[in-house]
N, C-alpha and C. Protein backbone atom coordinates (compact mmCIF):
# COMPACT_ATOMS: atom_id res chain seq x y z
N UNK A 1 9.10 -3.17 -11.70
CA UNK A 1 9.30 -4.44 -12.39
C UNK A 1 8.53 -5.54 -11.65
N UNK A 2 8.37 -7.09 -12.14
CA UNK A 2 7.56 -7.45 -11.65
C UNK A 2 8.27 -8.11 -10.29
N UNK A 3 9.67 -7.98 -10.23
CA UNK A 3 10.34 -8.83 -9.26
C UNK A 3 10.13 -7.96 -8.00
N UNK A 4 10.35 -6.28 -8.25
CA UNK A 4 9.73 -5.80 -7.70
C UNK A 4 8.63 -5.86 -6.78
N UNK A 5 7.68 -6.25 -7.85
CA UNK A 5 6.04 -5.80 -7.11
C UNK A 5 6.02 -7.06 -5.96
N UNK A 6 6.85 -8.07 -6.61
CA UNK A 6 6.61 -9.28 -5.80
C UNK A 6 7.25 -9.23 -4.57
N UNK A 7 8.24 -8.78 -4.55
CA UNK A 7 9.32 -8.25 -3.32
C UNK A 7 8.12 -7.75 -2.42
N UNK A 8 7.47 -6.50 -3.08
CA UNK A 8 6.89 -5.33 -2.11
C UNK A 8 5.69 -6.30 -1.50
N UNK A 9 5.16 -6.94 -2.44
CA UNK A 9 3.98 -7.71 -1.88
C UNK A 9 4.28 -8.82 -1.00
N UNK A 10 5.58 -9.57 -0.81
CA UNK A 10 6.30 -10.35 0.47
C UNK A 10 6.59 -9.97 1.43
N UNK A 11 6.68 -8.51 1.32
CA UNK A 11 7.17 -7.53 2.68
C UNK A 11 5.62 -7.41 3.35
N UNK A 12 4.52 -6.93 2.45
CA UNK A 12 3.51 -6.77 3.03
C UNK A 12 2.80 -7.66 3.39
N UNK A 13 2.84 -9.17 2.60
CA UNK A 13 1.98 -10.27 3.36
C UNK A 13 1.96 -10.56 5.00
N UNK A 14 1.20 -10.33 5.17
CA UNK A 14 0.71 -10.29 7.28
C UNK A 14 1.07 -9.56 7.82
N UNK A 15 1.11 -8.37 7.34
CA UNK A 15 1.50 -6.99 8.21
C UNK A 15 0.94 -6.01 8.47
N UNK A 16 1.25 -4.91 8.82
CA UNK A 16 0.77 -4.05 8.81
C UNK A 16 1.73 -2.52 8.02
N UNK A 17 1.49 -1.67 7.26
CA UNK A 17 2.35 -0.26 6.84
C UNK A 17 1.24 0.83 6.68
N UNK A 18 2.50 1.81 6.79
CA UNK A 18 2.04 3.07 6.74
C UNK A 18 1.94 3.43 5.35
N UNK A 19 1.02 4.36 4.85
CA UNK A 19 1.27 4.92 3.44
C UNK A 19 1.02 6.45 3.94
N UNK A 20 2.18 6.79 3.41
CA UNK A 20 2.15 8.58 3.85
C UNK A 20 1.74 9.32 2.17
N UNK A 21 0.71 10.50 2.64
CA UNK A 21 0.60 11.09 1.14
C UNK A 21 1.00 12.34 1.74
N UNK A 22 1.21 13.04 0.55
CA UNK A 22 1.42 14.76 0.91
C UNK A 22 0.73 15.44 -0.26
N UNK A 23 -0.38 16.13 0.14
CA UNK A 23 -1.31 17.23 -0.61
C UNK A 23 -0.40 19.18 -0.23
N UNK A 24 -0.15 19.55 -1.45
CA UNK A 24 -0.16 20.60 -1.43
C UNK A 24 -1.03 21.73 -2.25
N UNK A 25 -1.50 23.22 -1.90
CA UNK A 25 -2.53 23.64 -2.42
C UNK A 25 -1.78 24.99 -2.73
N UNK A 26 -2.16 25.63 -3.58
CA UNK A 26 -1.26 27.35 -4.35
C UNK A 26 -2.64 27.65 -4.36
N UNK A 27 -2.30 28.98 -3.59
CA UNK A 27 -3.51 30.09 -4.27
C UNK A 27 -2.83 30.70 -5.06
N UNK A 28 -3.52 31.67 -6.00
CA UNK A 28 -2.94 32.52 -7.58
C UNK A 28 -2.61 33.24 -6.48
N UNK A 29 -3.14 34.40 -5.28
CA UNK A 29 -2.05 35.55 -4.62
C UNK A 29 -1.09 34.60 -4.00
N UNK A 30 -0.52 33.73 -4.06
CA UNK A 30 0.96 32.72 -4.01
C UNK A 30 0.45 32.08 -2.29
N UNK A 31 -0.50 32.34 -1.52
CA UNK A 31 -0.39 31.70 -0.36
C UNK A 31 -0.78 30.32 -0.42
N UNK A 32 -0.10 29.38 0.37
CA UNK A 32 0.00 28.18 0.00
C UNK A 32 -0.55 27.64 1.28
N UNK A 33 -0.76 26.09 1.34
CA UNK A 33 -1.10 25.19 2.33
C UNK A 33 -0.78 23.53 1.90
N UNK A 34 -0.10 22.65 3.18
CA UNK A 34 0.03 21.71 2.74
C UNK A 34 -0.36 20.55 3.66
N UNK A 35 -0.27 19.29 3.99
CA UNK A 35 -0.26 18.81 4.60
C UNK A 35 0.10 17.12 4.27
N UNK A 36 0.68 16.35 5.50
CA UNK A 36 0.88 15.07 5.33
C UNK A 36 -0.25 14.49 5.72
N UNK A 37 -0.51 13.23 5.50
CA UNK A 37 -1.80 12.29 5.77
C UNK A 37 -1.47 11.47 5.70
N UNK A 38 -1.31 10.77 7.23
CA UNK A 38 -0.95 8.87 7.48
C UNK A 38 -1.77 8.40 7.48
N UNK A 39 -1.91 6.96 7.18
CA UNK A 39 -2.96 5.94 6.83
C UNK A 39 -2.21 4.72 7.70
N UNK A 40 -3.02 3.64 8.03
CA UNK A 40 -2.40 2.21 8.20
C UNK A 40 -3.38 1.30 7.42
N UNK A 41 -2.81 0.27 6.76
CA UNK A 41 -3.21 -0.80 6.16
C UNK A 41 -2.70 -2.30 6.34
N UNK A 42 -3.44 -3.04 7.08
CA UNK A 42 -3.22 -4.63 7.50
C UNK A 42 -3.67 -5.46 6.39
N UNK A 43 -2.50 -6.06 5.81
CA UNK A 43 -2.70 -6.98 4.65
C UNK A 43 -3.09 -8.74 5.55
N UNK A 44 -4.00 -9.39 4.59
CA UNK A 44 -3.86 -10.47 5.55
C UNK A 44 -2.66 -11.69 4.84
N UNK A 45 -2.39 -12.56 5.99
CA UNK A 45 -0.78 -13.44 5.01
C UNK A 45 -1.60 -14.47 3.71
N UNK A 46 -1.44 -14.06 3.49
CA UNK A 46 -1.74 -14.52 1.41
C UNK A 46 -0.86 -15.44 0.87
N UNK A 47 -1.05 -16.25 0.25
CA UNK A 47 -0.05 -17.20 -0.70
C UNK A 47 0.86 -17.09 -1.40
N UNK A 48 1.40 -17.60 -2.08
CA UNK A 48 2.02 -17.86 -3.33
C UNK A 48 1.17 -17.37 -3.97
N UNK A 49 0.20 -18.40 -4.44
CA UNK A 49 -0.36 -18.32 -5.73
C UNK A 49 -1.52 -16.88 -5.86
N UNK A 50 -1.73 -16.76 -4.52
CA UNK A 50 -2.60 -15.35 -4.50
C UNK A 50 -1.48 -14.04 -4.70
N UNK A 51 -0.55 -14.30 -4.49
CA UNK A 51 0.40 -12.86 -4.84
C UNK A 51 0.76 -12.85 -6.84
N UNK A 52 0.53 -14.17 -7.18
CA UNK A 52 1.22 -14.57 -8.23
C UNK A 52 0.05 -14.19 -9.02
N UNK A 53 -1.50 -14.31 -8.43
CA UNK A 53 -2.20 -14.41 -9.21
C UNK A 53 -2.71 -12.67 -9.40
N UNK A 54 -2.29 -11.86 -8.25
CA UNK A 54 -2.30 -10.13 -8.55
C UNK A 54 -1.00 -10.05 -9.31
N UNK A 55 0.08 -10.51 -9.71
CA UNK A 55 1.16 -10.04 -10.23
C UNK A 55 0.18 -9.83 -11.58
N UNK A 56 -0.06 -11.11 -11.74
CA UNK A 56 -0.46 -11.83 -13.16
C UNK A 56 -1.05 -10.92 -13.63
N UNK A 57 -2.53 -9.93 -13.14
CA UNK A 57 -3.37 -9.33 -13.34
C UNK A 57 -2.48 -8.11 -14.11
N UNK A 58 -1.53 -7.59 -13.64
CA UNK A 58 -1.00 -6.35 -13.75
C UNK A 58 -1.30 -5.12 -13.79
N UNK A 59 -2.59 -4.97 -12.60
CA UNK A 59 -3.33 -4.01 -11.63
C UNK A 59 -2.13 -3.12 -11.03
N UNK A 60 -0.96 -3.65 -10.63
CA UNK A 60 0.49 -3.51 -9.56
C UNK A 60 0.57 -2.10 -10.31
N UNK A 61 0.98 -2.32 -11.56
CA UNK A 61 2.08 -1.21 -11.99
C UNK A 61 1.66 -0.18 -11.80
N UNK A 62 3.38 0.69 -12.23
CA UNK A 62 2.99 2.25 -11.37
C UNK A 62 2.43 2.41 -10.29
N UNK A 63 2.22 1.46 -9.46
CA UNK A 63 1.51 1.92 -7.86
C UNK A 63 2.41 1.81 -6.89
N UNK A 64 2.84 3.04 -6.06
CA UNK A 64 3.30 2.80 -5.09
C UNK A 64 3.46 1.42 -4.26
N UNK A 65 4.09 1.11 -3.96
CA UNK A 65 3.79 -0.02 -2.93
C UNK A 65 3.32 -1.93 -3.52
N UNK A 66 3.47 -1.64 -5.13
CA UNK A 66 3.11 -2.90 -5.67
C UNK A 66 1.66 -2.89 -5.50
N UNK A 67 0.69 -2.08 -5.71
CA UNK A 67 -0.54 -2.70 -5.33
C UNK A 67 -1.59 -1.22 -5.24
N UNK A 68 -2.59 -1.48 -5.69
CA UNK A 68 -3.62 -0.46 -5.67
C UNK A 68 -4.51 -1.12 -4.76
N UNK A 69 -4.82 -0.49 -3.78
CA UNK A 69 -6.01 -0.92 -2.85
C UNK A 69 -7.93 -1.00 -3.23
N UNK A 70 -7.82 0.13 -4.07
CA UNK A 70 -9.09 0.37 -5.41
C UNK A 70 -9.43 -0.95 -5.79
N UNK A 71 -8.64 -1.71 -5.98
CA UNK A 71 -8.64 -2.80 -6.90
C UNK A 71 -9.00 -4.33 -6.52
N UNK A 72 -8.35 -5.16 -7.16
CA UNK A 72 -7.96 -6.79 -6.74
C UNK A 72 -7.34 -6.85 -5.09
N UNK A 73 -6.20 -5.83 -5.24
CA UNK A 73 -5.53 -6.13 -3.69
C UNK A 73 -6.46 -5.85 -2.92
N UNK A 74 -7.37 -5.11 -3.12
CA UNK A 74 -8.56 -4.75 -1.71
C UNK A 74 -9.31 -5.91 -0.98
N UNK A 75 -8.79 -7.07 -1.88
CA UNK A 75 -9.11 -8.37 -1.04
C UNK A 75 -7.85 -9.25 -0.31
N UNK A 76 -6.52 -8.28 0.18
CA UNK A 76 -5.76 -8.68 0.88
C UNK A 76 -5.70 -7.49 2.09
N UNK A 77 -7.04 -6.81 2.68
CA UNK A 77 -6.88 -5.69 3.60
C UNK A 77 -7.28 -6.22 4.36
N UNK A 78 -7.27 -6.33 5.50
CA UNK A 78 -7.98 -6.98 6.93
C UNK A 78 -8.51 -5.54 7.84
N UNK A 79 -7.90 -4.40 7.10
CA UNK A 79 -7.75 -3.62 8.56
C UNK A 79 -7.71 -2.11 7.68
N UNK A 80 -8.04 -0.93 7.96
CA UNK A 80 -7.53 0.23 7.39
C UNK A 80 -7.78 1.50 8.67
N UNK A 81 -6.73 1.75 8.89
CA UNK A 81 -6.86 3.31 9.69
C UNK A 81 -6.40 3.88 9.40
N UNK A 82 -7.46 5.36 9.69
CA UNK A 82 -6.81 6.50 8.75
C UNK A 82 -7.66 6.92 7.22
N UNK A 83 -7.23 7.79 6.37
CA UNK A 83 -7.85 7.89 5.09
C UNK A 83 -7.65 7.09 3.82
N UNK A 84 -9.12 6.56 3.16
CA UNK A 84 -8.88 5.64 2.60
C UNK A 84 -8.27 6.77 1.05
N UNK A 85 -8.99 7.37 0.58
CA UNK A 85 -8.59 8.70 -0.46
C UNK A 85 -6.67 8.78 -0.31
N UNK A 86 -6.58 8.85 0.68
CA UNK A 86 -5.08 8.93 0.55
C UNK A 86 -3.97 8.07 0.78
N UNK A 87 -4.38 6.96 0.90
CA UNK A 87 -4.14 5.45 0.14
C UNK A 87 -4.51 5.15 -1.41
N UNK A 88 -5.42 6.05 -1.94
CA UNK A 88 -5.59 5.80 -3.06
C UNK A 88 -5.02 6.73 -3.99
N UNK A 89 -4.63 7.68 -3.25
CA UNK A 89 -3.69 8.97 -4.14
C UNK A 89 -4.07 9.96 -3.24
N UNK A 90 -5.55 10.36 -3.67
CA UNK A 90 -5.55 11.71 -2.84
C UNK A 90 -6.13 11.98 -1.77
N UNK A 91 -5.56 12.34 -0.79
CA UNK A 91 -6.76 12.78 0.53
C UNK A 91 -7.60 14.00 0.42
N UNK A 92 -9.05 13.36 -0.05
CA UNK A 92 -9.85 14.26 -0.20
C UNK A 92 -10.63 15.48 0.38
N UNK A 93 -10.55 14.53 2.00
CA UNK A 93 -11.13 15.26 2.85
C UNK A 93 -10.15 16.37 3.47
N UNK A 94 -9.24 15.78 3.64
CA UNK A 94 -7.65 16.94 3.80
C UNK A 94 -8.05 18.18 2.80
N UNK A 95 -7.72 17.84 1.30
CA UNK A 95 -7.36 19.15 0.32
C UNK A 95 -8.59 19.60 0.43
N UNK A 96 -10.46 19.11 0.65
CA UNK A 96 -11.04 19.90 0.51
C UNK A 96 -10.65 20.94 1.80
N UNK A 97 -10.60 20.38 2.99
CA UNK A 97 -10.04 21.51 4.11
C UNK A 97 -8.77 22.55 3.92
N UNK A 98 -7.99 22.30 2.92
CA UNK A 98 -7.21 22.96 2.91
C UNK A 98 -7.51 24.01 1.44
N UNK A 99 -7.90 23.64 0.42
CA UNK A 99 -8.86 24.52 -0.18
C UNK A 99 -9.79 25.58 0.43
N UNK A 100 -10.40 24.95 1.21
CA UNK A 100 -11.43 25.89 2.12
C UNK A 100 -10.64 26.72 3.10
N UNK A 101 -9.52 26.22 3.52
CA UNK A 101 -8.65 27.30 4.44
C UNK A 101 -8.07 28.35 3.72
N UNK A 102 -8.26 28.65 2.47
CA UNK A 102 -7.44 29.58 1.77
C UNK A 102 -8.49 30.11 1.37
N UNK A 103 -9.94 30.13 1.06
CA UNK A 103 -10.79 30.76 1.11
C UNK A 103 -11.80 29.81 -0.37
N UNK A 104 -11.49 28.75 -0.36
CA UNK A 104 -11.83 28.07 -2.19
C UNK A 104 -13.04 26.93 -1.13
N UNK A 105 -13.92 27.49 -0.89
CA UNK A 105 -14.78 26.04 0.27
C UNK A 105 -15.66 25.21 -1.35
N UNK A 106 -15.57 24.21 -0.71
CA UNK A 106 -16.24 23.04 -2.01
C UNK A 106 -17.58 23.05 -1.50
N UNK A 107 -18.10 23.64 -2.31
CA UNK A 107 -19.15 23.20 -2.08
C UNK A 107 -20.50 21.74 -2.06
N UNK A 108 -21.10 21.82 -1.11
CA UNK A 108 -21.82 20.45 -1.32
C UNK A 108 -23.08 20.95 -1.90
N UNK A 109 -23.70 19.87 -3.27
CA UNK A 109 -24.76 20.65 -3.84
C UNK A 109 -25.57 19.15 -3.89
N UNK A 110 -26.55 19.21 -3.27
CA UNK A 110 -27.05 18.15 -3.39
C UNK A 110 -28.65 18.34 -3.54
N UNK A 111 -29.15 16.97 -4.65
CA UNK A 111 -30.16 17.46 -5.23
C UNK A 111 -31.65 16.40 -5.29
N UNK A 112 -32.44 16.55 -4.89
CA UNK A 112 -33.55 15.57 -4.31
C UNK A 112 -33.36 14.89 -5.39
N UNK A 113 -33.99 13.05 -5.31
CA UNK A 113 -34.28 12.42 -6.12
C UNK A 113 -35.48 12.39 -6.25
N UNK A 114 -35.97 12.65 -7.28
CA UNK A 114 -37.62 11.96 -7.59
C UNK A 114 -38.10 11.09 -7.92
């Protein structure tokens, strides 16, 4: 809700949080792999009218945490450690490793420009 997003975004003005993701991977012969992936993100202290004016947008919804970093809020980050992919949903570099640990490696195909 939006009282919500506004809450979450008062907690985060001038701080710093964690965003934890969790990737899990199934192979079809059932062996599995998973893993957590911490991130830190330093918001810088923002206004009124700058929190009012991402409410407004309604970029927020459905996002964890009041806020997509992809987006508008990516101009309240001062700071990011850790993976940015899994702040944004998925940690990419994680599941490709964990894909590749089960035997599925991604391949990189890369192709001259002319």
């Amino acid at each position: 809700s939006v009282d919500e997003a506004r809450a979450c975004l008062a907690r985060l003005s001038g701080r710093k949080h964690d965003v934890l993701t969790g990737v899990a991977v199934f192979a079809p012969d059932g062996r599995r792999a998973s893993r957590l992936v911490e991130a830190r993100v330093a918001f810088k202290r923002f206004s009124h009218q700058e929190a009012e004016g991402y409410i407004g947008c309604g970029e927020w919804r459905g996002k964890a945490g009041g806020y997509a970093i992809q987006g508008q809020a990516g101009s309240f980050v001062t700071e990011i450690a850790g993976s940015y992919s899994a702040i944004v949903g998925l940690p990419l570099f994680e599941t490709a490793a964990l894909l590749e640990g089960l035997g599925f490696p991604i391949a990189q195909r890369w192709s001259p420009q002319a």
